[in-house]
C-alpha atoms as a PDB file:
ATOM      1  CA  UNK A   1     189.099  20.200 135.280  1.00  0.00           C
ATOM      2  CA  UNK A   2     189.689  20.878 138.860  1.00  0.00           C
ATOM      3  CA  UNK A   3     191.269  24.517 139.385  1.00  0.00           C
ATOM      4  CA  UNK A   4     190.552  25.628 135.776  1.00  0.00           C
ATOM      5  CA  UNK A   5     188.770  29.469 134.965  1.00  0.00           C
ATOM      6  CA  UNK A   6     187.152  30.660 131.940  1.00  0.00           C
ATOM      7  CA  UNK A   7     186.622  34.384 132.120  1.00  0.00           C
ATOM      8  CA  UNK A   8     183.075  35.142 130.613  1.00  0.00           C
ATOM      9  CA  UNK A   9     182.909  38.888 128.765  1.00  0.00           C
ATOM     10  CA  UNK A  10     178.877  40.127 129.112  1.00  0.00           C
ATOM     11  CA  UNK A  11     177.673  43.473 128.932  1.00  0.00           C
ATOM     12  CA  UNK A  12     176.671  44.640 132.591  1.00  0.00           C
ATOM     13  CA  UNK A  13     172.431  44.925 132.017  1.00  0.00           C
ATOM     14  CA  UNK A  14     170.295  43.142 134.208  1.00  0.00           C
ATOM     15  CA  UNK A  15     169.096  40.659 131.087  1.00  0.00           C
ATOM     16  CA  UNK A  16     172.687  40.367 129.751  1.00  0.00           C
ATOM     17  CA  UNK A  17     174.151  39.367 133.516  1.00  0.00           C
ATOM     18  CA  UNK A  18     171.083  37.104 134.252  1.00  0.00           C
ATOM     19  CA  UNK A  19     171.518  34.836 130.470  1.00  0.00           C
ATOM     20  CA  UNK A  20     175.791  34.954 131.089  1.00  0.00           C
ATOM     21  CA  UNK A  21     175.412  34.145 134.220  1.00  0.00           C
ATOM     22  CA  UNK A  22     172.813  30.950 133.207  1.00  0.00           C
ATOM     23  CA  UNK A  23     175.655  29.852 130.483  1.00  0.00           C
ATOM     24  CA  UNK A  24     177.958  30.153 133.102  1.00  0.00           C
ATOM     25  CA  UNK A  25     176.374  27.777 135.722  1.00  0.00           C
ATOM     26  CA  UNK A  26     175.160  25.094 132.620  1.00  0.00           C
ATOM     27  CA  UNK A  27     179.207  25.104 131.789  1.00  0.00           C
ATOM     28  CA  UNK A  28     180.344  24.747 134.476  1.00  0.00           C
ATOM     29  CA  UNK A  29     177.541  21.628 135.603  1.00  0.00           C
ATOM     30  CA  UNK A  30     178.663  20.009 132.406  1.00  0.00           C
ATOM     31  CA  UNK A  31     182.526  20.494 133.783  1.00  0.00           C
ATOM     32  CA  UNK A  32     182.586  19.808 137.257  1.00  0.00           C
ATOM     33  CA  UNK A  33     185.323  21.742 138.714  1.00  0.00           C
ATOM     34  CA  UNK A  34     185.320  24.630 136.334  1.00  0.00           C
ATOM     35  CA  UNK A  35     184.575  27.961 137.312  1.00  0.00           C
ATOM     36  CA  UNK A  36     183.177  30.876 135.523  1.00  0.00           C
ATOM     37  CA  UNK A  37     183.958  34.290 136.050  1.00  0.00           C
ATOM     38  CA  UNK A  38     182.235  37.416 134.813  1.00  0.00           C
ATOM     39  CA  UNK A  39     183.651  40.278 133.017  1.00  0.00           C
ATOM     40  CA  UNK A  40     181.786  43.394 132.482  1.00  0.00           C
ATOM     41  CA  UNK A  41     181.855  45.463 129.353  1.00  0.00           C
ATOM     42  CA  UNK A  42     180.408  48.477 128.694  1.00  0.00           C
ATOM     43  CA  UNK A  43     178.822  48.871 125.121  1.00  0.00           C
ATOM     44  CA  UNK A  44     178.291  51.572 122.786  1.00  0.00           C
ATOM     45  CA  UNK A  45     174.566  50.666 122.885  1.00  0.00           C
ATOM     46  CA  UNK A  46     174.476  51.182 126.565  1.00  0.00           C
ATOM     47  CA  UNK A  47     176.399  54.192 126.517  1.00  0.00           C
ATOM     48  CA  UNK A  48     174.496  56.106 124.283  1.00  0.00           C
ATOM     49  CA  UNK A  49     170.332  54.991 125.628  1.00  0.00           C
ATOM     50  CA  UNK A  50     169.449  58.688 124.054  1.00  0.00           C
ATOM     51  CA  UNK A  51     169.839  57.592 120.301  1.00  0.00           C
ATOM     52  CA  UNK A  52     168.087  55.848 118.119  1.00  0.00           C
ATOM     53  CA  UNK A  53     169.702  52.329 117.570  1.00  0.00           C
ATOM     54  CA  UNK A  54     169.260  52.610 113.609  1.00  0.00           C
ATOM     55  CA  UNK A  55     171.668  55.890 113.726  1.00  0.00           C
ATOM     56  CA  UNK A  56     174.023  53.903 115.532  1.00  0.00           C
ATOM     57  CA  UNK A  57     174.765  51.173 112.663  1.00  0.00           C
ATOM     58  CA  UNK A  58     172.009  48.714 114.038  1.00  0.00           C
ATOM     59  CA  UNK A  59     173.654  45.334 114.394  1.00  0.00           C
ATOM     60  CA  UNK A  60     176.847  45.535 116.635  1.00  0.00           C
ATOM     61  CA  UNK A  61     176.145  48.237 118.844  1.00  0.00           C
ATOM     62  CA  UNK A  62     176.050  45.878 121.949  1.00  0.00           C
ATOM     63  CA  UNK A  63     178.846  43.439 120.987  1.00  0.00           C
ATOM     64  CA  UNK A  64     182.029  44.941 119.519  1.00  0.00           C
ATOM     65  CA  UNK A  65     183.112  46.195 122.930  1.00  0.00           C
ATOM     66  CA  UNK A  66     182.495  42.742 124.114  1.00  0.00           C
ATOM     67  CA  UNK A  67     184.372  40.844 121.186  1.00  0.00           C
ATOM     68  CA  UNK A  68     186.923  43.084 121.859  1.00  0.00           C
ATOM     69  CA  UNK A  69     187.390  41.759 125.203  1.00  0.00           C
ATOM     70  CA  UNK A  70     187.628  38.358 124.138  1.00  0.00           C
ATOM     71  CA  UNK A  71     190.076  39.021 121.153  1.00  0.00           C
ATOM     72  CA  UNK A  72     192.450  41.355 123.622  1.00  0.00           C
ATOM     73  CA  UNK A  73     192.251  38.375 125.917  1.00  0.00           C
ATOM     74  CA  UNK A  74     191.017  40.220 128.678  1.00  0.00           C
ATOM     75  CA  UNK A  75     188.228  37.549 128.537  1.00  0.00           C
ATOM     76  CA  UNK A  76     187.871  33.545 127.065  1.00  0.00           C
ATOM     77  CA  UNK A  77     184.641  34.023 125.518  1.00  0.00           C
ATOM     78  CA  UNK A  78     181.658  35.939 125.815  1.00  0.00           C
ATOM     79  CA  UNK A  79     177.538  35.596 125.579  1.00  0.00           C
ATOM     80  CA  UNK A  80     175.505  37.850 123.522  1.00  0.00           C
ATOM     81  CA  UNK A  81     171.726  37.927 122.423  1.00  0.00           C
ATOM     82  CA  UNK A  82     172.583  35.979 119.511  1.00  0.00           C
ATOM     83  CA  UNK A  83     169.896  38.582 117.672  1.00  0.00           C
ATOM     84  CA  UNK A  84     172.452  41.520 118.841  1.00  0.00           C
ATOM     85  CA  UNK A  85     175.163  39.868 116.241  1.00  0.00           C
ATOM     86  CA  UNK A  86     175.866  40.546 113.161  1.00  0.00           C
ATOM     87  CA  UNK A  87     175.212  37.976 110.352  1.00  0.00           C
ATOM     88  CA  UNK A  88     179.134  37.599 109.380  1.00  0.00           C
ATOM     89  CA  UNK A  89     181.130  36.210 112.183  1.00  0.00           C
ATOM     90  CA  UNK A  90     183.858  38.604 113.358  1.00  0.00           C
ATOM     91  CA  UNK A  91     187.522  38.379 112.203  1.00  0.00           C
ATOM     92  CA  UNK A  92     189.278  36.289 114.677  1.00  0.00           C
ATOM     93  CA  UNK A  93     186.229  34.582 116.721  1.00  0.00           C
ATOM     94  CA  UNK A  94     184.173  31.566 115.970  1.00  0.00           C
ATOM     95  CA  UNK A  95     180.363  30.808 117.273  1.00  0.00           C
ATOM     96  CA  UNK A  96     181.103  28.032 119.857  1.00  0.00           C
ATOM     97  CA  UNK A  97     177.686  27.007 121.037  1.00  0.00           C
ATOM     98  CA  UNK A  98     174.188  28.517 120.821  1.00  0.00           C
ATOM     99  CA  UNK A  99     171.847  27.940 123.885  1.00  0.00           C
ATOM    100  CA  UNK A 100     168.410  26.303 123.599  1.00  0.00           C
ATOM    101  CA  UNK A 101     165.927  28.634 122.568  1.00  0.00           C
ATOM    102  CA  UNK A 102     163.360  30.681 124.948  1.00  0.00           C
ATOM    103  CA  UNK A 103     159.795  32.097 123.104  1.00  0.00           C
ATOM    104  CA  UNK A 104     160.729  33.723 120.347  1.00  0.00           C
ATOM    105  CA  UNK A 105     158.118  35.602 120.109  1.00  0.00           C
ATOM    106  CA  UNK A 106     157.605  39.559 120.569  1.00  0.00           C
ATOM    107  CA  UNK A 107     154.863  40.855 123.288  1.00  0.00           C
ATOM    108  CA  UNK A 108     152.558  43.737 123.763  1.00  0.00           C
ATOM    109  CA  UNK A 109     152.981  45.260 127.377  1.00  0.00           C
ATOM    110  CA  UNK A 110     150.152  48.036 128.448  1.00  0.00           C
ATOM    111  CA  UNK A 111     147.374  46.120 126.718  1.00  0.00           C
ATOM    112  CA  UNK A 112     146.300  43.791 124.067  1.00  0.00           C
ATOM    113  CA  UNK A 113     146.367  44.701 120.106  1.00  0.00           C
ATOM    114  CA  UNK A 114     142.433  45.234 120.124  1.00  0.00           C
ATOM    115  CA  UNK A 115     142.910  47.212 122.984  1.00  0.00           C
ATOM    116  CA  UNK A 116     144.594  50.389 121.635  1.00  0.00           C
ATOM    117  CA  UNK A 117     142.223  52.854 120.153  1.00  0.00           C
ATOM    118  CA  UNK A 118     142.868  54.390 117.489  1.00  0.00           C
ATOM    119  CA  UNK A 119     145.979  56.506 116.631  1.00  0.00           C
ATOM    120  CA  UNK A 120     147.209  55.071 119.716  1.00  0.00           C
ATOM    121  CA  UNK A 121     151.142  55.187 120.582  1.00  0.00           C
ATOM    122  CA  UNK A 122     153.190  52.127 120.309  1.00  0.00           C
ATOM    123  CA  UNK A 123     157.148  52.368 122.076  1.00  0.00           C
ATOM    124  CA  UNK A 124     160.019  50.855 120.423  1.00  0.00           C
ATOM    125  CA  UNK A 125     162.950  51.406 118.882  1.00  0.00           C
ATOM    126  CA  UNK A 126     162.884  48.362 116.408  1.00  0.00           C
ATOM    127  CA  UNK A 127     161.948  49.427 112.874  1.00  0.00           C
ATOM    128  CA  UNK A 128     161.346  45.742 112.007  1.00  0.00           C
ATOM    129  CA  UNK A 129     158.147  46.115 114.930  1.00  0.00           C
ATOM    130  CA  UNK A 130     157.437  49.194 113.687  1.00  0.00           C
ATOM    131  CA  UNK A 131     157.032  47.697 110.347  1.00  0.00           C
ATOM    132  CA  UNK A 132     155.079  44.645 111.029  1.00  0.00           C
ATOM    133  CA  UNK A 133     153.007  46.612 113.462  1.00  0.00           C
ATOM    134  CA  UNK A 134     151.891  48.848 110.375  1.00  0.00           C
ATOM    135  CA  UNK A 135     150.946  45.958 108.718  1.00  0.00           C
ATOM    136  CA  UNK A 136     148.431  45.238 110.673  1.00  0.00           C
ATOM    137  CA  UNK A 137     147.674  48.609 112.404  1.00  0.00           C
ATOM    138  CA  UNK A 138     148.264  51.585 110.180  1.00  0.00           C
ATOM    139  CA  UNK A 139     146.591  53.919 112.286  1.00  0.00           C
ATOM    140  CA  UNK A 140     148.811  53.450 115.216  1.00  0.00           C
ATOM    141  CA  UNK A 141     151.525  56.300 115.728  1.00  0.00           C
ATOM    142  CA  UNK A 142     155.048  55.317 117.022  1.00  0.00           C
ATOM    143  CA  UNK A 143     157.822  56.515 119.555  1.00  0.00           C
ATOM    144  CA  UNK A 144     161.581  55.593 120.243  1.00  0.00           C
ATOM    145  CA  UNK A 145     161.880  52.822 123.363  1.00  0.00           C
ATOM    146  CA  UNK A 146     165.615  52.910 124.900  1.00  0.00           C
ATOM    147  CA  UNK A 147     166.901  51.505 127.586  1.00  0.00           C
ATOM    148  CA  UNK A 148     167.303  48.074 130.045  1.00  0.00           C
ATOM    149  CA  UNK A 149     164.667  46.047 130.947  1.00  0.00           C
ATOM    150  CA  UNK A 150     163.039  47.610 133.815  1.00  0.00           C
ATOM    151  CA  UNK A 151     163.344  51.192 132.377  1.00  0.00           C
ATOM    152  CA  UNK A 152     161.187  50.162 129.475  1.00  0.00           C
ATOM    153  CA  UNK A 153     158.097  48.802 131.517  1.00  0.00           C
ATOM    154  CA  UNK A 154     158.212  52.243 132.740  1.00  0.00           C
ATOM    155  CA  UNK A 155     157.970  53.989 129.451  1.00  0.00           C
ATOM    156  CA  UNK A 156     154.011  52.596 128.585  1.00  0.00           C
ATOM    157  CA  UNK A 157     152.301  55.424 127.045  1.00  0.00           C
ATOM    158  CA  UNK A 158     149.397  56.931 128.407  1.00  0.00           C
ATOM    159  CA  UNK A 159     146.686  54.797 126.220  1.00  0.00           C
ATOM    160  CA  UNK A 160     149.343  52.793 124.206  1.00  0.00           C
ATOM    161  CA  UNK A 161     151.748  49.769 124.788  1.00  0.00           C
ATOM    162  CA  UNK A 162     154.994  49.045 124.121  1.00  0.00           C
ATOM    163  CA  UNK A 163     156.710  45.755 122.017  1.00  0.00           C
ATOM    164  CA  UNK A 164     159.148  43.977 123.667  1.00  0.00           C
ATOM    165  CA  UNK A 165     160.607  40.696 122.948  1.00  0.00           C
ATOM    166  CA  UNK A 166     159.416  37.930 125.364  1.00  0.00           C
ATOM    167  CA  UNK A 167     162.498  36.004 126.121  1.00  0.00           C
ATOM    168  CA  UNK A 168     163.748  38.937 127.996  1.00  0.00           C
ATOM    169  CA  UNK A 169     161.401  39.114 130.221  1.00  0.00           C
ATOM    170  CA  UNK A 170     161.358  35.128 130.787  1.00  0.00           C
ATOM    171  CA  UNK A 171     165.141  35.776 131.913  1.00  0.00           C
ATOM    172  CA  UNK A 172     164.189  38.516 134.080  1.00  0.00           C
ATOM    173  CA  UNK A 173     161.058  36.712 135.806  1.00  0.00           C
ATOM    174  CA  UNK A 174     158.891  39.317 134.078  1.00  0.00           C
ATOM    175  CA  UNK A 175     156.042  37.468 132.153  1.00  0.00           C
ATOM    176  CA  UNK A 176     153.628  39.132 134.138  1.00  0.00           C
ATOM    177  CA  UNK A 177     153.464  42.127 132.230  1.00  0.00           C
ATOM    178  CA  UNK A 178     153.044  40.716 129.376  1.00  0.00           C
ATOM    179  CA  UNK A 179     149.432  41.477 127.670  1.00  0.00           C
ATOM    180  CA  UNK A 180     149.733  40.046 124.738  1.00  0.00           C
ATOM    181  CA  UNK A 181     151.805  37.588 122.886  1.00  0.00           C
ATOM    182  CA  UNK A 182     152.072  37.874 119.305  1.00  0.00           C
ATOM    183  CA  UNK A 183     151.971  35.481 116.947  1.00  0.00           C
ATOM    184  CA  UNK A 184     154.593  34.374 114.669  1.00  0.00           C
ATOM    185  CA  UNK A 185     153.391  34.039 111.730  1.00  0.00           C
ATOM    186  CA  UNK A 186     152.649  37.667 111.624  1.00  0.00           C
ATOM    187  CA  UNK A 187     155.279  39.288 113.587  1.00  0.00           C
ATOM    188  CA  UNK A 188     158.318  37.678 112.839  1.00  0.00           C
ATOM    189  CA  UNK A 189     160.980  37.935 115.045  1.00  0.00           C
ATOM    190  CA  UNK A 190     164.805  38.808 114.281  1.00  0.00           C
ATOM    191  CA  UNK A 191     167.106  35.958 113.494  1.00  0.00           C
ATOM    192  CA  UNK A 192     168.497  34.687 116.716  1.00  0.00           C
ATOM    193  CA  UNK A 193     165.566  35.927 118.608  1.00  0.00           C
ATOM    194  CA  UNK A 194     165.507  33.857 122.172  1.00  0.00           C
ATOM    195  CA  UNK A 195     168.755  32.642 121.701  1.00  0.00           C
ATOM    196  CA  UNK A 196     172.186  33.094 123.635  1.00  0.00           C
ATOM    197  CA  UNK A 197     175.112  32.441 121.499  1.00  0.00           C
ATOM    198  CA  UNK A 198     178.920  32.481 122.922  1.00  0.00           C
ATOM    199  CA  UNK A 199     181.524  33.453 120.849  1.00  0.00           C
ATOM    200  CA  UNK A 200     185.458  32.051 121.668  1.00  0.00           C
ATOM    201  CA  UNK A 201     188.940  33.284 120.139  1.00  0.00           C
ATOM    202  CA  UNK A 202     188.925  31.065 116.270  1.00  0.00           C
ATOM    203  CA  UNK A 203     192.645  29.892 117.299  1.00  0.00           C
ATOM    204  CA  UNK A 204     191.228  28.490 121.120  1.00  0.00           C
ATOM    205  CA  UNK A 205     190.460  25.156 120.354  1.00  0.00           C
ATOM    206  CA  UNK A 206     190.056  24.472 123.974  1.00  0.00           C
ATOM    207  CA  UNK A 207     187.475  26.774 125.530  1.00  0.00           C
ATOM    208  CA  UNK A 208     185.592  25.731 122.292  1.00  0.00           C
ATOM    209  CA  UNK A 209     185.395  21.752 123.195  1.00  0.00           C
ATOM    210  CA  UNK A 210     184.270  23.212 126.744  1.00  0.00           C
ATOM    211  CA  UNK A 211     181.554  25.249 125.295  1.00  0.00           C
ATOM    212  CA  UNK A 212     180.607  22.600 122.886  1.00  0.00           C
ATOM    213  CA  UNK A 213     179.085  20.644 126.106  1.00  0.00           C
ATOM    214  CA  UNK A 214     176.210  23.259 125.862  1.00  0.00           C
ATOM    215  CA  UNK A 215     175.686  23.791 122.780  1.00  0.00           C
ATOM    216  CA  UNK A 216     172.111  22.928 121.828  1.00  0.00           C
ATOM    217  CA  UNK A 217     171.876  21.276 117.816  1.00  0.00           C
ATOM    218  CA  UNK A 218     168.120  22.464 117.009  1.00  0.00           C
ATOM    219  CA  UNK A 219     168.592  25.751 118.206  1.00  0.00           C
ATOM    220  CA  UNK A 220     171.967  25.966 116.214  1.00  0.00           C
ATOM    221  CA  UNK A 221     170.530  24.484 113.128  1.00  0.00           C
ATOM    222  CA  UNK A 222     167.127  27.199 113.429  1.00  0.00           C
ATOM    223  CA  UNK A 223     169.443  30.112 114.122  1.00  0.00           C
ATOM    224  CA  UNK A 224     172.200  28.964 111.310  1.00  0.00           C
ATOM    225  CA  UNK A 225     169.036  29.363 108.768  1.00  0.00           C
ATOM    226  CA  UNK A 226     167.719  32.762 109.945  1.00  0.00           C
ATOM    227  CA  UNK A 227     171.517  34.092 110.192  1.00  0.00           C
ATOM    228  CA  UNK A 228     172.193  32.976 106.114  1.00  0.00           C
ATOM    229  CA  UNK A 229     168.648  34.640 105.035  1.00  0.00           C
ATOM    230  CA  UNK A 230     169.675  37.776 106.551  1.00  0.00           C
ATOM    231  CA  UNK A 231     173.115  37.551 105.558  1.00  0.00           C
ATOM    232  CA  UNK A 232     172.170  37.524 102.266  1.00  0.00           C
ATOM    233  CA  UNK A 233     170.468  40.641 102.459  1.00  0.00           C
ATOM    234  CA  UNK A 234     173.853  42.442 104.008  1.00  0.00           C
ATOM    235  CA  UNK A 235     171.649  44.210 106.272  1.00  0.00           C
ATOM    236  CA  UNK A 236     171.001  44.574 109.819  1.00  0.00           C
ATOM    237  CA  UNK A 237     168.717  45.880 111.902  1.00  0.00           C
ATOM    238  CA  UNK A 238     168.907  49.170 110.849  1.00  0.00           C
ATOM    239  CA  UNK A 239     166.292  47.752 107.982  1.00  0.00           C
ATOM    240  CA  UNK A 240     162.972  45.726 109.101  1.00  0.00           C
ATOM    241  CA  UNK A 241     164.014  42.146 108.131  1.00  0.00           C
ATOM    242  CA  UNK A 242     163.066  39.016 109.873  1.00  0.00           C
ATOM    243  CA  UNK A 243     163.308  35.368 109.944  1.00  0.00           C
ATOM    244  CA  UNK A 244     162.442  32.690 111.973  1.00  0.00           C
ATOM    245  CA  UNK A 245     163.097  28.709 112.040  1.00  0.00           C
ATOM    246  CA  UNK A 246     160.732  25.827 113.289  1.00  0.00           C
ATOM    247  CA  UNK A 247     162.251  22.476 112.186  1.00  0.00           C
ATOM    248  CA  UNK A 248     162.056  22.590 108.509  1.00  0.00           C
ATOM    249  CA  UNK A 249     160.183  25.578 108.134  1.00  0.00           C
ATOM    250  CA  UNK A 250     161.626  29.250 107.493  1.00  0.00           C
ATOM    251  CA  UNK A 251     160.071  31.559 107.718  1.00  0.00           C
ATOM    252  CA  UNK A 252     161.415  35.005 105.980  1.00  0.00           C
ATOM    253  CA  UNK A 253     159.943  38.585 106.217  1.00  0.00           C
ATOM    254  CA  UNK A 254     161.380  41.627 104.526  1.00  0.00           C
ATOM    255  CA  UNK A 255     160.301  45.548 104.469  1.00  0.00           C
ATOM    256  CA  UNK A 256     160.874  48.583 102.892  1.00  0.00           C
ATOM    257  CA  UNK A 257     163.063  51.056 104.319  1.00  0.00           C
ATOM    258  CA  UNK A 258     160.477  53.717 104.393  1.00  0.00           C
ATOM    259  CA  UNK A 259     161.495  56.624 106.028  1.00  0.00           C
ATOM    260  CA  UNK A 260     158.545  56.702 108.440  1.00  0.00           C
ATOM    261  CA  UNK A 261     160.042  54.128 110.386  1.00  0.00           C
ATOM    262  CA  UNK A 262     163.017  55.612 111.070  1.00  0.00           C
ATOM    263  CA  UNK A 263     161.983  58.879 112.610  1.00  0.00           C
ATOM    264  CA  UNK A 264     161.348  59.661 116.541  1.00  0.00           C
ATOM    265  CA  UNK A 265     157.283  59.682 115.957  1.00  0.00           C
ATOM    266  CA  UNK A 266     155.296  59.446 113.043  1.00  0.00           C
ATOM    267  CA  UNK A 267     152.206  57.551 111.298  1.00  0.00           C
ATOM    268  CA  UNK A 268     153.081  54.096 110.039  1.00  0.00           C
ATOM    269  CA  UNK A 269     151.437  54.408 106.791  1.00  0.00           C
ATOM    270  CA  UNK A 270     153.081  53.634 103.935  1.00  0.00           C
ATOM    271  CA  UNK A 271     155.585  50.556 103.741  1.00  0.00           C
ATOM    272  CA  UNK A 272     155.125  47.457 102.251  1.00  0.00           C
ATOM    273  CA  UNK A 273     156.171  44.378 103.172  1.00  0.00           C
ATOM    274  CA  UNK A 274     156.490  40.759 102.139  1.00  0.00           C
ATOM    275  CA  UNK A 275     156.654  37.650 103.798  1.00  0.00           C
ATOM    276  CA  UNK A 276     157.305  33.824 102.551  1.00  0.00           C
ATOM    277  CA  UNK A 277     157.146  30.510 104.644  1.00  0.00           C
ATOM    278  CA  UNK A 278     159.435  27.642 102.457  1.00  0.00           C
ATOM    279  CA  UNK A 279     160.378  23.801 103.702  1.00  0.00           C
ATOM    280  CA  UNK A 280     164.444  23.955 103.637  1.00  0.00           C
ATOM    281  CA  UNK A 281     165.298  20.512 102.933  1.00  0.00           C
ATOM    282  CA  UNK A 282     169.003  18.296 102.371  1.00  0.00           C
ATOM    283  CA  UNK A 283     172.421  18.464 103.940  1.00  0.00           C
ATOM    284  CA  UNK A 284     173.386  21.611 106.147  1.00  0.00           C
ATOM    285  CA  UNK A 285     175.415  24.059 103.218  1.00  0.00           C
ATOM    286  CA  UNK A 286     172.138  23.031 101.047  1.00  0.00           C
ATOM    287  CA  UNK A 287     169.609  24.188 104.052  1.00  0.00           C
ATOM    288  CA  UNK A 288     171.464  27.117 104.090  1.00  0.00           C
ATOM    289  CA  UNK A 289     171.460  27.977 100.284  1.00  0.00           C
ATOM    290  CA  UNK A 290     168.084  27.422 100.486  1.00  0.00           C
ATOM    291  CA  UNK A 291     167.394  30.517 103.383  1.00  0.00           C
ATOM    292  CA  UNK A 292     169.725  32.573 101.056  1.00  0.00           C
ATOM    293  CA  UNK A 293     167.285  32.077  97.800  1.00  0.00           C
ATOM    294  CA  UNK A 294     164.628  33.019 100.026  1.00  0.00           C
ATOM    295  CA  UNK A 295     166.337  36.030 100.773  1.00  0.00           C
ATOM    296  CA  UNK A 296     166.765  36.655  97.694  1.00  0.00           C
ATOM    297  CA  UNK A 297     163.363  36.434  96.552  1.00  0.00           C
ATOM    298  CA  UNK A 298     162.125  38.249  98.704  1.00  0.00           C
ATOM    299  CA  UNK A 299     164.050  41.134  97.952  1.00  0.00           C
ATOM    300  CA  UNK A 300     163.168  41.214  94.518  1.00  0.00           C
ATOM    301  CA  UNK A 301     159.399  40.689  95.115  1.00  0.00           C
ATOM    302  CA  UNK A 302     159.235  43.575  97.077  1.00  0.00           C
ATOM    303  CA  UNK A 303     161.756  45.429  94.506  1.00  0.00           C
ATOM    304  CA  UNK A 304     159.114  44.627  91.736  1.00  0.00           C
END
């Protein structure tokens, strides 16, 4: 392996340099003499921090630019937040490996749920939090969150919080501000939450077997799941859908589209919601039939 270099496409945010950069060193310990090199990439989703990422398209707004590195050839293969991708793999690449799992869960930064008063101001620009939030709170009045990292901590509003998911700020050495975990069962996170997935050219057999080396089977298995439920949906993030994994138990959460959610502030009032745990069970196609029906059911629950 001596003298051999895989170029490694990342967006250029503190978060998305800190995970590539953690692939990069686990590859290349698994291949001694490898190296990894960064290459930067500048996404929509970072060029445009003053809109709304549901007016955007939702899903895809921080990886296109960077799978169209990799499938130019300007880069090998590239990391993304595997919650950033969309549920169908793009033309072209294939999902070589998918790095063990940080806390999935989401996190309260200003102060704890019983905390905010009431008609208090919850940040972010997630209409899935914004939905699950109004579950619980329906008092509590929201506002758009854009931005990297360390801008965000900023934003807490006078007498509010913000959401923000927790494997972020385990990347960044930022658990500190966290107030509040939430719990899963009632704020589920997006498919892929935690998770760093690495994407190679379909035809590149090669950087594939390398990547395999870090590819981590439970995570893959988990993520596989929550990717099928919400590709049977054919939605992104632009609605508030969630799912999570834990061994052989899926869970699936799925919103309406109410347009409260998708404006710059308003109450949350309104939406409904419904949410199903099920034990997935069999060979791997079967598991992921299985998070497809629950998709489906779902959907028509909250259609009836």
């Amino acid at each position: 392996m001596s003298g051999h270099t895989l170029r490694l496409a990342t967006r250029a945010s503190a978060q998305a340099t800190t995970q590539a950069q953690m692939a990069a060193d686990a590859l290349m310990a698994a291949h001694p003499g490898l190296t990894v090199e960064l290459v930067f990439v500048d996404t929509l989703g970072d060029q445009r921090t003053d809109v709304p990422l549901h007016t955007m398209g939702g899903q895809g707004v921080f990886v296109k630019e960077v799978q169209h590195a990799v499938l130019r050839g300007d880069a090998d293969f590239a990391a993304h937040s595997a919650k950033d991708l969309p549920s169908i793999v793009a033309d072209g690449l294939q999902l070589a490996a998918f790095t063990e799992r940080r806390d999935a869960r989401d996190a309260l930064i200003g102060a704890r749920l019983d905390q905010l008063p009431l008609g208090a101001t919850l940040a972010t620009g997630s209409v899935r939090r914004r939905a699950q939030m109004t579950q619980v709170r329906p008092d509590l009045q929201f506002i758009e969150l854009r931005g990297n990292i360390t801008t965000r901590l900023t934003k807490v509003p006078e007498g509010g919080a913000l959401v923000m998911a927790i494997a972020a700020l385990q990347i960044l050495g930022l658990t500190d501000r966290i107030a509040e975990a939430l719990p899963l069962d009632t704020f589920v996170p997006s498919p892929g939450q935690g998770c760093v997935a690495l994407e190679c050219r379909a035809d590149d057999a090669a950087t594939a077997a390398l990547l395999a080396a870090i590819d981590h089977p439970r995570t893959r298995a988990a993520v596989s799941l929550e990717r099928a439920f919400l590709a049977e949906l054919g939605t992104g993030c632009s609605l508030p859908v969630a799912a999570h994994c834990v061994g052989d138990q899926l869970t699936g959460y799925l919103s309406s589209s109410s347009a409260n959610l998708h404006v710059t502030k308003s109450s949350g009032a309104g939406s409904a919601a419904v949410s199903r745990t099920v034990t997935v069970s069999g060979s791997g196609d079967e598991r992921l039939v299985q998070a497809a029906a629950l998709a489906r059911a779902l959907q028509s629950e909250l259609e009836g």
